[in-house]
Protein backbone atom coordinates (compact mmCIF):
# COMPACT_ATOMS: atom_id res chain seq x y z
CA UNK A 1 136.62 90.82 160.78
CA UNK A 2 134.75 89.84 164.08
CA UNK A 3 131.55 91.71 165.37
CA UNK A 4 131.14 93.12 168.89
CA UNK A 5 132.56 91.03 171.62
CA UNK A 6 130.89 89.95 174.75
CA UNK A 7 132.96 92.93 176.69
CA UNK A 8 131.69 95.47 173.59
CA UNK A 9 128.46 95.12 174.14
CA UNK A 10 125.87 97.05 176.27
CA UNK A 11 122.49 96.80 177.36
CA UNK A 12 120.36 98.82 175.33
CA UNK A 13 123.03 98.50 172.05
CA UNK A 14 120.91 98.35 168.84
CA UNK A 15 121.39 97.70 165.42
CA UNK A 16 118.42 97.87 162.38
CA UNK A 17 118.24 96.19 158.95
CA UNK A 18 115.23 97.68 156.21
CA UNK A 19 114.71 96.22 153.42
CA UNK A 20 111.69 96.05 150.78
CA UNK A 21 109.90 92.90 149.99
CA UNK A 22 109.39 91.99 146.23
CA UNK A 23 107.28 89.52 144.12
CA UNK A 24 110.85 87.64 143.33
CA UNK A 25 112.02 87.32 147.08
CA UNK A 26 108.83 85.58 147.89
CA UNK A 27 109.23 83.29 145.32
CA UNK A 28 112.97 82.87 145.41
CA UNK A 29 112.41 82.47 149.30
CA UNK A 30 109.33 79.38 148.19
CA UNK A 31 112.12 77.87 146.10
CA UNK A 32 114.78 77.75 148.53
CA UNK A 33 112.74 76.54 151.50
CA UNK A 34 110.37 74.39 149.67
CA UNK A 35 107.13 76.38 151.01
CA UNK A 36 104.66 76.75 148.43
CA UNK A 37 101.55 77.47 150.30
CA UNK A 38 99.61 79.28 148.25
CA UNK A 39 98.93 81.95 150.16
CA UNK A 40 102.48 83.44 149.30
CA UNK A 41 102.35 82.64 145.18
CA UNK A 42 98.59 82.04 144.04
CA UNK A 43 96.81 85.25 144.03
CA UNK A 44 93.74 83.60 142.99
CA UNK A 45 93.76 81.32 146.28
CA UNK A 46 95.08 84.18 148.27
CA UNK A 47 92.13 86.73 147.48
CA UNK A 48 89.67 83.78 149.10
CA UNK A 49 91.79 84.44 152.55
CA UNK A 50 91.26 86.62 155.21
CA UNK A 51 94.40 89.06 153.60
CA UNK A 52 92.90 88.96 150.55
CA UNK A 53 96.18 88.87 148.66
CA UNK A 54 99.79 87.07 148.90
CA UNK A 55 101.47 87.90 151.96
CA UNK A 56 105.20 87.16 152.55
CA UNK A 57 106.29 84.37 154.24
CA UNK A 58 106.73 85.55 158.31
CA UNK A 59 110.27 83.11 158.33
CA UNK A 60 111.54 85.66 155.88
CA UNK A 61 110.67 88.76 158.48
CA UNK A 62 112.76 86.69 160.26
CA UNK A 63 115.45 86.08 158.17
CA UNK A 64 115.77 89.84 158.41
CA UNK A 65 116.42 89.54 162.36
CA UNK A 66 119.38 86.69 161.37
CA UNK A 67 120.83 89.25 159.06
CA UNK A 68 121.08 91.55 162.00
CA UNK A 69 122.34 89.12 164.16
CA UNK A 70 124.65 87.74 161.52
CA UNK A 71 126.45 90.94 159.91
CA UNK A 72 125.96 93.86 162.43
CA UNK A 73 124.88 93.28 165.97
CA UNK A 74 126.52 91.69 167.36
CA UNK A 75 128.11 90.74 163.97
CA UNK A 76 130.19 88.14 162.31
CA UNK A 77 131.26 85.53 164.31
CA UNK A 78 127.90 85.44 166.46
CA UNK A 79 126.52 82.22 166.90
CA UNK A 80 122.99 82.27 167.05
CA UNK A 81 121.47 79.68 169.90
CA UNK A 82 117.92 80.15 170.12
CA UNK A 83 114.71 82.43 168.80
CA UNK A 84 111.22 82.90 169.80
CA UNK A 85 108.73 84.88 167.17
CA UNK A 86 105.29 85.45 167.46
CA UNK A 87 103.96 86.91 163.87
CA UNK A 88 101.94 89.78 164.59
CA UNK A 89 100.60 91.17 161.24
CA UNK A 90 100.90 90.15 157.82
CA UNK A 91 103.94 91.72 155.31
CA UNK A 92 102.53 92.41 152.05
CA UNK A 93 104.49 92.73 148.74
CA UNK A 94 106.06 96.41 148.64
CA UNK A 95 106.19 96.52 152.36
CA UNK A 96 109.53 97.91 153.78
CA UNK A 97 110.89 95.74 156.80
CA UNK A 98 112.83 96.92 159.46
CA UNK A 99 114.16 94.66 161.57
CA UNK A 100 115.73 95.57 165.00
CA UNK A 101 117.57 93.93 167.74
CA UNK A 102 118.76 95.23 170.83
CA UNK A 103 120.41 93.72 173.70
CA UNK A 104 118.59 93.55 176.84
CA UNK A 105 120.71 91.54 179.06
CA UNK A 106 124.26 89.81 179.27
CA UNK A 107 124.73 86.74 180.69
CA UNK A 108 128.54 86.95 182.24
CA UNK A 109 128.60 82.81 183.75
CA UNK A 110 128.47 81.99 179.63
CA UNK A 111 129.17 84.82 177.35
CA UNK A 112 125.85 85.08 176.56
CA UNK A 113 123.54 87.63 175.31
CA UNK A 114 119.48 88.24 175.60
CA UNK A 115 118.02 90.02 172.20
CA UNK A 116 115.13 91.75 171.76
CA UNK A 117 114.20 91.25 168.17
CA UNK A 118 110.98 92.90 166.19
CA UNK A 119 110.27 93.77 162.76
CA UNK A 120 107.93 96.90 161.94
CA UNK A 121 106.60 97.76 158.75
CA UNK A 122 107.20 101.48 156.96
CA UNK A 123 103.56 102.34 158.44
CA UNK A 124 104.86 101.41 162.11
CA UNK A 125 102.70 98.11 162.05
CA UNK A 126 104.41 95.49 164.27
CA UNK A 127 104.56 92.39 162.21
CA UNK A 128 107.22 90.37 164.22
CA UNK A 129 108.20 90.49 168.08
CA UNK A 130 110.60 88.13 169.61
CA UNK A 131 113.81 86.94 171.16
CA UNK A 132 117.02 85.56 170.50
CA UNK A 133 119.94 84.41 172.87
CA UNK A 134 123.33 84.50 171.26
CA UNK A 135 126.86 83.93 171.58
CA UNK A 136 128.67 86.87 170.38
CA UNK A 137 132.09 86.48 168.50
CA UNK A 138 135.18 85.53 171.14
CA UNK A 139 138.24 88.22 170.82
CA UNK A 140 140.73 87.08 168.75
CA UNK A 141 143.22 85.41 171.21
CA UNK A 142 146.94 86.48 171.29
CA UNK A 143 149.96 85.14 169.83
């Protein structure tokens, strides 16, 4: 199974991923990456900030932009060359993600492909804008 090809895609294609942050994937995110600033697991400390309580980690926003990328737009086989993010808002525990991409331009001379990436909140709150430039998955070639 491939995703969309170069040739299947079109400007203004779009593809969304939603998903609701918990307690565990913060901490099972701090585990696997190593990051244990405590404003994502010490409430105590995190009260004292300026969000007043643990926030999520904004590379796991964007980890919801790679699973875009990765499993539906363009899909499996992508390979994922370079991403800009500028974290917009805090995502608090209980917060619903949604994470969209959609293509904005093609780039025949290489195969290439211009996302738009952003992540919104279930309130509408932008907490994640960006870009990503991708290779999508090559057609299968022919015996």
């Amino acid at each position: 199974m491939i995703g969309k090809t170069f040739d299947q895609l079109a400007i203004g294609d779009a593809d969304r991923f939603a998903k609701t942050v918990t307690d565990s994937d913060i901490y099972l995110f701090a585990g696997v990456t190593g990051d244990f600033n405590p404003a994502h697991i010490d409430e105590a400390y995190a009260q004292g900030t300026f969000f007043k309580t643990r926030i999520a980690h904004g590379m796991l926003s964007a980890g919801f932009i790679s699973a875009v990328i990765g499993t539906r737009l363009p899909g499996p086989g992508t390979v994922y060359l370079r991403q800009t993010l500028d974290f917009l808002a805090p995502v608090r525990i209980g917060d619903t993600v949604t994470a969209t991409v959609e293509v904005v331009e093609k780039m025949e001379d290489k195969k290439r492909v211009r996302l738009r990436t952003t992540c919104v909140t279930q309130e509408g709150t932008r907490v994640l804008d960006g870009e990503a430039l991708v290779s999508p998955p090559r057609p299968p070639k022919k015996a």
